[in-house]
Protein backbone atom coordinates (compact mmCIF):
# COMPACT_ATOMS: atom_id res chain seq x y z
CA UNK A 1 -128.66 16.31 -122.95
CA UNK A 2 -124.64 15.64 -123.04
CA UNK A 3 -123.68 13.48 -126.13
CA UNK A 4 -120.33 11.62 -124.74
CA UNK A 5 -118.38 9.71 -126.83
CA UNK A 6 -116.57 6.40 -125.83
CA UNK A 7 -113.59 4.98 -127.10
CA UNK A 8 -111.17 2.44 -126.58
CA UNK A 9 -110.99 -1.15 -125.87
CA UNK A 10 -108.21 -3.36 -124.10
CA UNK A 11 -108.44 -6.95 -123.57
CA UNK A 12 -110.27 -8.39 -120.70
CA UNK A 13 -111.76 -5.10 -120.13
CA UNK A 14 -115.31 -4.31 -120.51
CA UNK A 15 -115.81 -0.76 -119.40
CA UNK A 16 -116.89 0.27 -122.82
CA UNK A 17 -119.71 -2.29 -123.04
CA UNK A 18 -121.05 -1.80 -119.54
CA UNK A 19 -120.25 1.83 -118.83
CA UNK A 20 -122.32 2.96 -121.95
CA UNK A 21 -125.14 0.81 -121.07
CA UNK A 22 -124.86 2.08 -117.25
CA UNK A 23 -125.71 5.67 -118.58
CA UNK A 24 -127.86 4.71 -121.63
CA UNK A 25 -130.57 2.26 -119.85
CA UNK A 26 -129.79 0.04 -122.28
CA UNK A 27 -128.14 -3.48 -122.39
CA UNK A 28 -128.12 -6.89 -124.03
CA UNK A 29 -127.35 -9.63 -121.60
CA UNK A 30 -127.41 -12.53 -124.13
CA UNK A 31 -124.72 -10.39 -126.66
CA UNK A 32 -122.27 -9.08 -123.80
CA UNK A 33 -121.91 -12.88 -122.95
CA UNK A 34 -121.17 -13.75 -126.68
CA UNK A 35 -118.22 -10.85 -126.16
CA UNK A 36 -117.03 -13.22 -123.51
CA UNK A 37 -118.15 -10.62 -120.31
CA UNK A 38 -121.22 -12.83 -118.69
CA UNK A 39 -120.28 -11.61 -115.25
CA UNK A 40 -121.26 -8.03 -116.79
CA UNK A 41 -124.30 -8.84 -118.04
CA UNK A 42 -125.26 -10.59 -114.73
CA UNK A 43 -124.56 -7.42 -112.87
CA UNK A 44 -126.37 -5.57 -115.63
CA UNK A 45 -129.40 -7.62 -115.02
CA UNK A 46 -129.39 -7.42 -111.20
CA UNK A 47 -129.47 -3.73 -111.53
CA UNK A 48 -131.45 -3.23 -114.65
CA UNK A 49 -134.01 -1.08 -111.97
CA UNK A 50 -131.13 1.74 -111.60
CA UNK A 51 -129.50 1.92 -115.41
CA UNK A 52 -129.66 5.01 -116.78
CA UNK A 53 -128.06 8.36 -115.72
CA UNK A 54 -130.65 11.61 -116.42
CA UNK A 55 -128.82 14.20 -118.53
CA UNK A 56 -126.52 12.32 -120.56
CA UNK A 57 -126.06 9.70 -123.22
CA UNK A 58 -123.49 7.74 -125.37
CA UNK A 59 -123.75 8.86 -128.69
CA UNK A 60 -121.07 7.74 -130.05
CA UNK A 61 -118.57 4.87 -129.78
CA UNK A 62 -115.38 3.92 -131.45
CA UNK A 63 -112.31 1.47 -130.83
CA UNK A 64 -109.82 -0.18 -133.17
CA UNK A 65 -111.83 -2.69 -134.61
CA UNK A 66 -115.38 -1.83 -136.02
CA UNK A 67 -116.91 -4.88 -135.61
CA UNK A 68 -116.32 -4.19 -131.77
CA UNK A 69 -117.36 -0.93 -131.95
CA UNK A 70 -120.43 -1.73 -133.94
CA UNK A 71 -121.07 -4.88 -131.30
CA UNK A 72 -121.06 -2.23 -128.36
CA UNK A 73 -123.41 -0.13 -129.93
CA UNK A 74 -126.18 -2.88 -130.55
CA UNK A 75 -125.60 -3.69 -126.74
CA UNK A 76 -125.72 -0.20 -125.37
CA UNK A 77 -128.06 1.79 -127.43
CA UNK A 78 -125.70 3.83 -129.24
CA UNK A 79 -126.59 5.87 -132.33
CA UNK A 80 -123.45 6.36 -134.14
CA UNK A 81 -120.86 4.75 -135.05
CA UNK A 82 -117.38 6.23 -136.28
CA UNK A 83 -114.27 5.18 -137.93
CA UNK A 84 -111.77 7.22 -136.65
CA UNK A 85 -111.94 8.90 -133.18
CA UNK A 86 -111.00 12.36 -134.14
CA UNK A 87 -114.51 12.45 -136.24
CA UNK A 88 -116.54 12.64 -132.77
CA UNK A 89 -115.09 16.00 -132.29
CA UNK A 90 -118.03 18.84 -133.01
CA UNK A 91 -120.70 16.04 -132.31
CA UNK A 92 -120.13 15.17 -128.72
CA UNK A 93 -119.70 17.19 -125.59
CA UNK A 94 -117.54 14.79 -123.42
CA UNK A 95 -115.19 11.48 -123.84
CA UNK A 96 -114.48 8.50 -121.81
CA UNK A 97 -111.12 7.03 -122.47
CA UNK A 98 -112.23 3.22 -121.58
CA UNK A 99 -108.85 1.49 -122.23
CA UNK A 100 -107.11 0.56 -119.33
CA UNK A 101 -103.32 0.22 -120.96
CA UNK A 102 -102.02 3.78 -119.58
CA UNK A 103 -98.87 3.54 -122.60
CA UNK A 104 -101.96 4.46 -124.84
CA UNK A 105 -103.96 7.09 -123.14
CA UNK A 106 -101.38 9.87 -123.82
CA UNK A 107 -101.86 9.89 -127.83
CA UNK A 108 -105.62 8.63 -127.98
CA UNK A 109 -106.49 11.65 -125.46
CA UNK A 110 -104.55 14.41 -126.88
CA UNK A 111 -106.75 15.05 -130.13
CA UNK A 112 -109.70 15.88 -127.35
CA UNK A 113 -107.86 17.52 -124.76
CA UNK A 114 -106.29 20.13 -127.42
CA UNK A 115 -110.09 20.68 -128.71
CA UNK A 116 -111.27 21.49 -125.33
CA UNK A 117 -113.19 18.53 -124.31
CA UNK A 118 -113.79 17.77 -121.28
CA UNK A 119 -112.06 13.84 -121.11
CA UNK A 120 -112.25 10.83 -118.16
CA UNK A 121 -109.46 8.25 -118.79
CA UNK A 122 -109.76 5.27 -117.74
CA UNK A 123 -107.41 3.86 -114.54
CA UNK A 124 -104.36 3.93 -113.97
CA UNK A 125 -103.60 7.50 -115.86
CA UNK A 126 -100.54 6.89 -116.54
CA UNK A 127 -97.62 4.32 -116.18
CA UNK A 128 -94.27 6.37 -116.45
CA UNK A 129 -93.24 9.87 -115.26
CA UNK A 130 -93.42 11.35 -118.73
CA UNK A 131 -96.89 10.20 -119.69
CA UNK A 132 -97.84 11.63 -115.86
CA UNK A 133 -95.98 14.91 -116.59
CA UNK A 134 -98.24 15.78 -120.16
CA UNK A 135 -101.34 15.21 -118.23
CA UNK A 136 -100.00 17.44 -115.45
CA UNK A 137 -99.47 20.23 -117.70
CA UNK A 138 -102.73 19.48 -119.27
CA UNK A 139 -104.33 20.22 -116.06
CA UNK A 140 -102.39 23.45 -115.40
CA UNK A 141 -102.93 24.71 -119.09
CA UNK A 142 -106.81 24.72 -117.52
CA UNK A 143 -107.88 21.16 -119.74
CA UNK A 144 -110.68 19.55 -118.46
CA UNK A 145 -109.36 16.17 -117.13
CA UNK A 146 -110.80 13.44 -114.79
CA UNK A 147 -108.91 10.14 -113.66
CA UNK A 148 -109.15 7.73 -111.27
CA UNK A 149 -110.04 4.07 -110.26
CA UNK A 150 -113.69 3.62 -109.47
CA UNK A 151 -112.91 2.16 -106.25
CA UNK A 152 -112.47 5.53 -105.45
CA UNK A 153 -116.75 5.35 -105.05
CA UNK A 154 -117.17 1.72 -103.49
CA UNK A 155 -119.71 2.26 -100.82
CA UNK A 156 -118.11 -0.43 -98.97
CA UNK A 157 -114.98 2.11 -98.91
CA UNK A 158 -117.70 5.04 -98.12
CA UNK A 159 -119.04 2.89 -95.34
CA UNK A 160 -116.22 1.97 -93.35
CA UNK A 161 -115.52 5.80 -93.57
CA UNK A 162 -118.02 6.64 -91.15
CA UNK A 163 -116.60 3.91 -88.24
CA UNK A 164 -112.98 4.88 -88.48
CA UNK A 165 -112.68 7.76 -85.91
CA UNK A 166 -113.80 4.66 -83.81
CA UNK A 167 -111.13 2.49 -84.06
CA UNK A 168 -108.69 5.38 -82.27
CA UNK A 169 -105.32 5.87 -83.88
CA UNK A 170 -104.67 4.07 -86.87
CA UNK A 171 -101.55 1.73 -86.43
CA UNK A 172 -101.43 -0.08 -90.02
CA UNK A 173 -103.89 -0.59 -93.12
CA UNK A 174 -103.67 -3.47 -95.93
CA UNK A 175 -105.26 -3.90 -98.94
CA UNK A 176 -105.42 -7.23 -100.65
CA UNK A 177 -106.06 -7.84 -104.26
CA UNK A 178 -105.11 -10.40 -107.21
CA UNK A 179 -103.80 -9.70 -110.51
CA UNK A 180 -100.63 -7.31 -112.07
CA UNK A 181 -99.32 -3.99 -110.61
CA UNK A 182 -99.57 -2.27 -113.45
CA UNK A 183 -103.36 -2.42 -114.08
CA UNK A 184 -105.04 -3.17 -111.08
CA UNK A 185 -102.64 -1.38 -107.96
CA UNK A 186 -103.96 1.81 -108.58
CA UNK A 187 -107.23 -0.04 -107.82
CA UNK A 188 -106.31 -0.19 -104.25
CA UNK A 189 -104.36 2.46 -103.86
CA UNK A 190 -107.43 4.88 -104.97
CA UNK A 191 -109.49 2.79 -102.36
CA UNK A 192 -107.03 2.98 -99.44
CA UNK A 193 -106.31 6.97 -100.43
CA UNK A 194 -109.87 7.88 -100.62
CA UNK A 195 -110.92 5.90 -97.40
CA UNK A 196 -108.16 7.61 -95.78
CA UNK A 197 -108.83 10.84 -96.95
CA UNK A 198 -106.36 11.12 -99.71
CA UNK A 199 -103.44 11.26 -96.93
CA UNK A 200 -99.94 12.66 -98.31
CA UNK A 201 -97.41 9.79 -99.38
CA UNK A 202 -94.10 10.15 -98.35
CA UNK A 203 -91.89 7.37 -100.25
CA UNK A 204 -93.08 4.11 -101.34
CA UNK A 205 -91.46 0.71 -101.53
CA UNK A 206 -91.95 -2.39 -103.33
CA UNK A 207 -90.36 -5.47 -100.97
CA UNK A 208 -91.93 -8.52 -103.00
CA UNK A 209 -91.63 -10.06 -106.57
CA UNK A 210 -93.21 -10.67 -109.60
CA UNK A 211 -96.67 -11.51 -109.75
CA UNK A 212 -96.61 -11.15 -105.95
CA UNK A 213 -96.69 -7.71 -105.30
CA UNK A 214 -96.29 -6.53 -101.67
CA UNK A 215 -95.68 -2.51 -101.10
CA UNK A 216 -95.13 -0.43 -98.53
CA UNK A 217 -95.98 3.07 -98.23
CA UNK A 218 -95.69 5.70 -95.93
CA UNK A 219 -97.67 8.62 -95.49
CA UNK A 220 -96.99 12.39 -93.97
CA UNK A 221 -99.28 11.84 -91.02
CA UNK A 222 -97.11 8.94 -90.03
CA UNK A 223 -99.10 6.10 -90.94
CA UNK A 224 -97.63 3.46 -93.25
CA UNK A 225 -99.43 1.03 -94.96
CA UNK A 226 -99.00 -2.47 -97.22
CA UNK A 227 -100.65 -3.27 -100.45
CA UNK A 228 -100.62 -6.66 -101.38
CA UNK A 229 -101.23 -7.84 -104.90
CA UNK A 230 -100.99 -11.72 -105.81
CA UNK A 231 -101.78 -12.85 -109.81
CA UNK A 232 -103.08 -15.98 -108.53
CA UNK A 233 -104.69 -15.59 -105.40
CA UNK A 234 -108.65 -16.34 -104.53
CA UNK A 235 -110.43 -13.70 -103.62
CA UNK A 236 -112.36 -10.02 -103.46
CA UNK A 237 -110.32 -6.84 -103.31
CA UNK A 238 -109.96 -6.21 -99.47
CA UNK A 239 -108.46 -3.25 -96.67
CA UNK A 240 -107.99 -4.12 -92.99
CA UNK A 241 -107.66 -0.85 -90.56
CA UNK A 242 -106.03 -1.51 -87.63
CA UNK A 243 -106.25 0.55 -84.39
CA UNK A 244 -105.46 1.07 -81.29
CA UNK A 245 -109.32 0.83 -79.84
CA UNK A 246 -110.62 -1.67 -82.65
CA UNK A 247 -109.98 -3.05 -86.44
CA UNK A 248 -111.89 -3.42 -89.25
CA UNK A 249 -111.96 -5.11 -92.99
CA UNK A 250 -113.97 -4.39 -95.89
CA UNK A 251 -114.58 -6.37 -98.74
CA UNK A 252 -114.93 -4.22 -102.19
CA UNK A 253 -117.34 -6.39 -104.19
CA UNK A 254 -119.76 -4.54 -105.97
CA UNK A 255 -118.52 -3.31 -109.36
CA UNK A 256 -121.66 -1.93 -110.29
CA UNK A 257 -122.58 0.52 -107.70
CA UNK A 258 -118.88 2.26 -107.83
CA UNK A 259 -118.63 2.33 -111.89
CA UNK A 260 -122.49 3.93 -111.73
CA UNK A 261 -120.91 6.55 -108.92
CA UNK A 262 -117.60 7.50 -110.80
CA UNK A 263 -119.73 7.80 -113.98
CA UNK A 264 -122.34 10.17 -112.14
CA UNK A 265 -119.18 12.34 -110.92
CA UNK A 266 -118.28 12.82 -114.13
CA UNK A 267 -121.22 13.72 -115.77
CA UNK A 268 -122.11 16.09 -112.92
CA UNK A 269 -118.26 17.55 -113.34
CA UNK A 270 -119.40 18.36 -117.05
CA UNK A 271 -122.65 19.58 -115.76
CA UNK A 272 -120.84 22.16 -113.73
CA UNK A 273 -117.61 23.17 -116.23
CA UNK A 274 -114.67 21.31 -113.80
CA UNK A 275 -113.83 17.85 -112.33
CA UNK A 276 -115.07 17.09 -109.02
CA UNK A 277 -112.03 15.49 -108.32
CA UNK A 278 -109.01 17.59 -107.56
CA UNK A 279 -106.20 16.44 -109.86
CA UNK A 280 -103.74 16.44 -107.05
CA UNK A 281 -105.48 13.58 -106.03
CA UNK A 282 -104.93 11.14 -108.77
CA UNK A 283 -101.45 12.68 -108.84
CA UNK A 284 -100.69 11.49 -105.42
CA UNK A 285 -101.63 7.91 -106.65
CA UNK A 286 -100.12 7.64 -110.01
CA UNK A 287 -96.88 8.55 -108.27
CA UNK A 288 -97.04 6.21 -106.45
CA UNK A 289 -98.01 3.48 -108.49
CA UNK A 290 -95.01 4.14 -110.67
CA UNK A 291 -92.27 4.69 -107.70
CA UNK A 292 -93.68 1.70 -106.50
CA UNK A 293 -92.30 0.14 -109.98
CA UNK A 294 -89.27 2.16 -109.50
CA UNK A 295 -88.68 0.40 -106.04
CA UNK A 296 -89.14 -3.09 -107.96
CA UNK A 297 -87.16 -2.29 -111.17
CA UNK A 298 -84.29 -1.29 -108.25
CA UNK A 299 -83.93 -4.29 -105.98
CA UNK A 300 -87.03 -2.96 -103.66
CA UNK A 301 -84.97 0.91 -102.89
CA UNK A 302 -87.40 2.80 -100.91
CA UNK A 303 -88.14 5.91 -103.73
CA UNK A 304 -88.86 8.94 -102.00
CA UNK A 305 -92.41 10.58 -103.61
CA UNK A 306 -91.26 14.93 -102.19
């Protein structure tokens, strides 16, 4: 059985809460809605059939404020509770970073990473080319690290996958979204790289404003592509693929079935001593979610990513 530990916790983000209780079985509808996450808990519910993940458990939990930690641990089943993060170390055999602010992940991972524990961070990795460039050498020093959005495991995304060689040559793909750059682009970025086979990008550009977030990028095998990300928009995360025989668009809409996919990767990375996902990959994206603030912080230059 793998003990992981999970720790962290950023506003308006309840990975800690519902990851743990993904791979522990274990969940309290009526207290997640108290923590302000009902839409959690009704996902929870709907898929109470499929919680649990053989092989592995959260053991132990920690964030900056005990009471929080302590609340997660009555929801999720979790046995211990610590005061400082560091004191998981010797206890556990893997750690999910659950805080999705990337100016934190660098000093709340390094305490594992430099005792050899295998670590997933939460999305987006990283947010400037420094914080990007320690977990790079992490990775080539031979640290266990694993990154990524879990729209990188939408089965909508996996779906679509299978009809695209029948659209012919692609012309142009969107993706559609609501909500800030800095948190939530990486969520379609992972979905439009993975769809598309985690295609090289060339240079990226960012040709809209605040809150409304339009970016171009193009990509080694020729194809370029827009992201669009609104604050206040209506809607589900979405990518149209246009081609020269047909088109298609996918709606991304269930949460649970991707975070229960990236959290099986994971565990089955641990399982077999190295992520399952080649850093490269997440690489690829981070850049680009930062050049793409680059672009904007520069009156929309196009930033080359070689």
């Amino acid at each position: 059985m793998l003990n992981i530990g999970m720790i962290g916790m950023s506003p308006g983000n309840a990975h800690p809460y519902s990851w743990s209780a993904i791979i522990n079985g274990e969940f309290d509808r009526e207290r997640i809605t108290e923590a302000g996450y009902p839409a959690v808990g009704d996902y929870l519910q709907a898929n109470q059939d499929t919680l649990g993940i053989p092989g592995a458990r959260v053991s132990h939990v920690w964030t900056q404020d005990l009471k929080i930690s302590t609340d997660i641990a009555r929801h999720s089943g979790i046995s211990h509770v610590v005061e400082q993060m560091e004191s998981m170390i010797g206890e556990i055999d893997a750690v999910i970073l659950a805080r999705d602010d990337p100016e934190n992940h660098v000093y709340m991972a390094k305490p594992f990473l430099e005792a050899g524990i295998p670590l997933f961070i939460d999305k987006p990795l990283a947010f400037t080319w420094e914080d990007l460039a320690y977990f790079k050498d992490q990775h080539q020093s031979g640290k266990f690290l694993m990154s990524c959005s879990s729209m990188r495991y939408a089965q909508e995304c996996r779906t679509i996958k299978t009809e695209i060689k029948a659209l012919g040559p692609l012309h142009l793909v969107t993706a559609v979204g609501k909500k800030d750059w800095k948190k939530y682009g990486v969520h379609l970025l992972e979905a439009l790289f993975a769809t598309l086979d985690d295609p090289s990008p060339l240079w990226v550009q960012h040709v809209g404003e605040k809150d409304k977030d339009i970016v171009v990028i193009g990509f080694a095998n020729g194809l370029k592509t827009t992201v669009h990300l609104f604050q206040d928009i209506c809607g589900t995360f979405q990518l149209s693929f246009f081609g020269t025989n047909g088109w298609r668009l996918v709606e991304i809409k269930n949460s649970y079935a991707m975070f229960r996919d990236n959290l099986v990767e994971f565990i089955r990375s641990v399982e077999s001593g190295a992520s399952r996902l080649d850093f490269s990959k997440t690489k690829a994206i981070i850049q680009t979610v930062i050049g793409a603030q680059e672009s904007f912080e520069n009156g929309g230059k196009k930033f080359s990513l070689n």
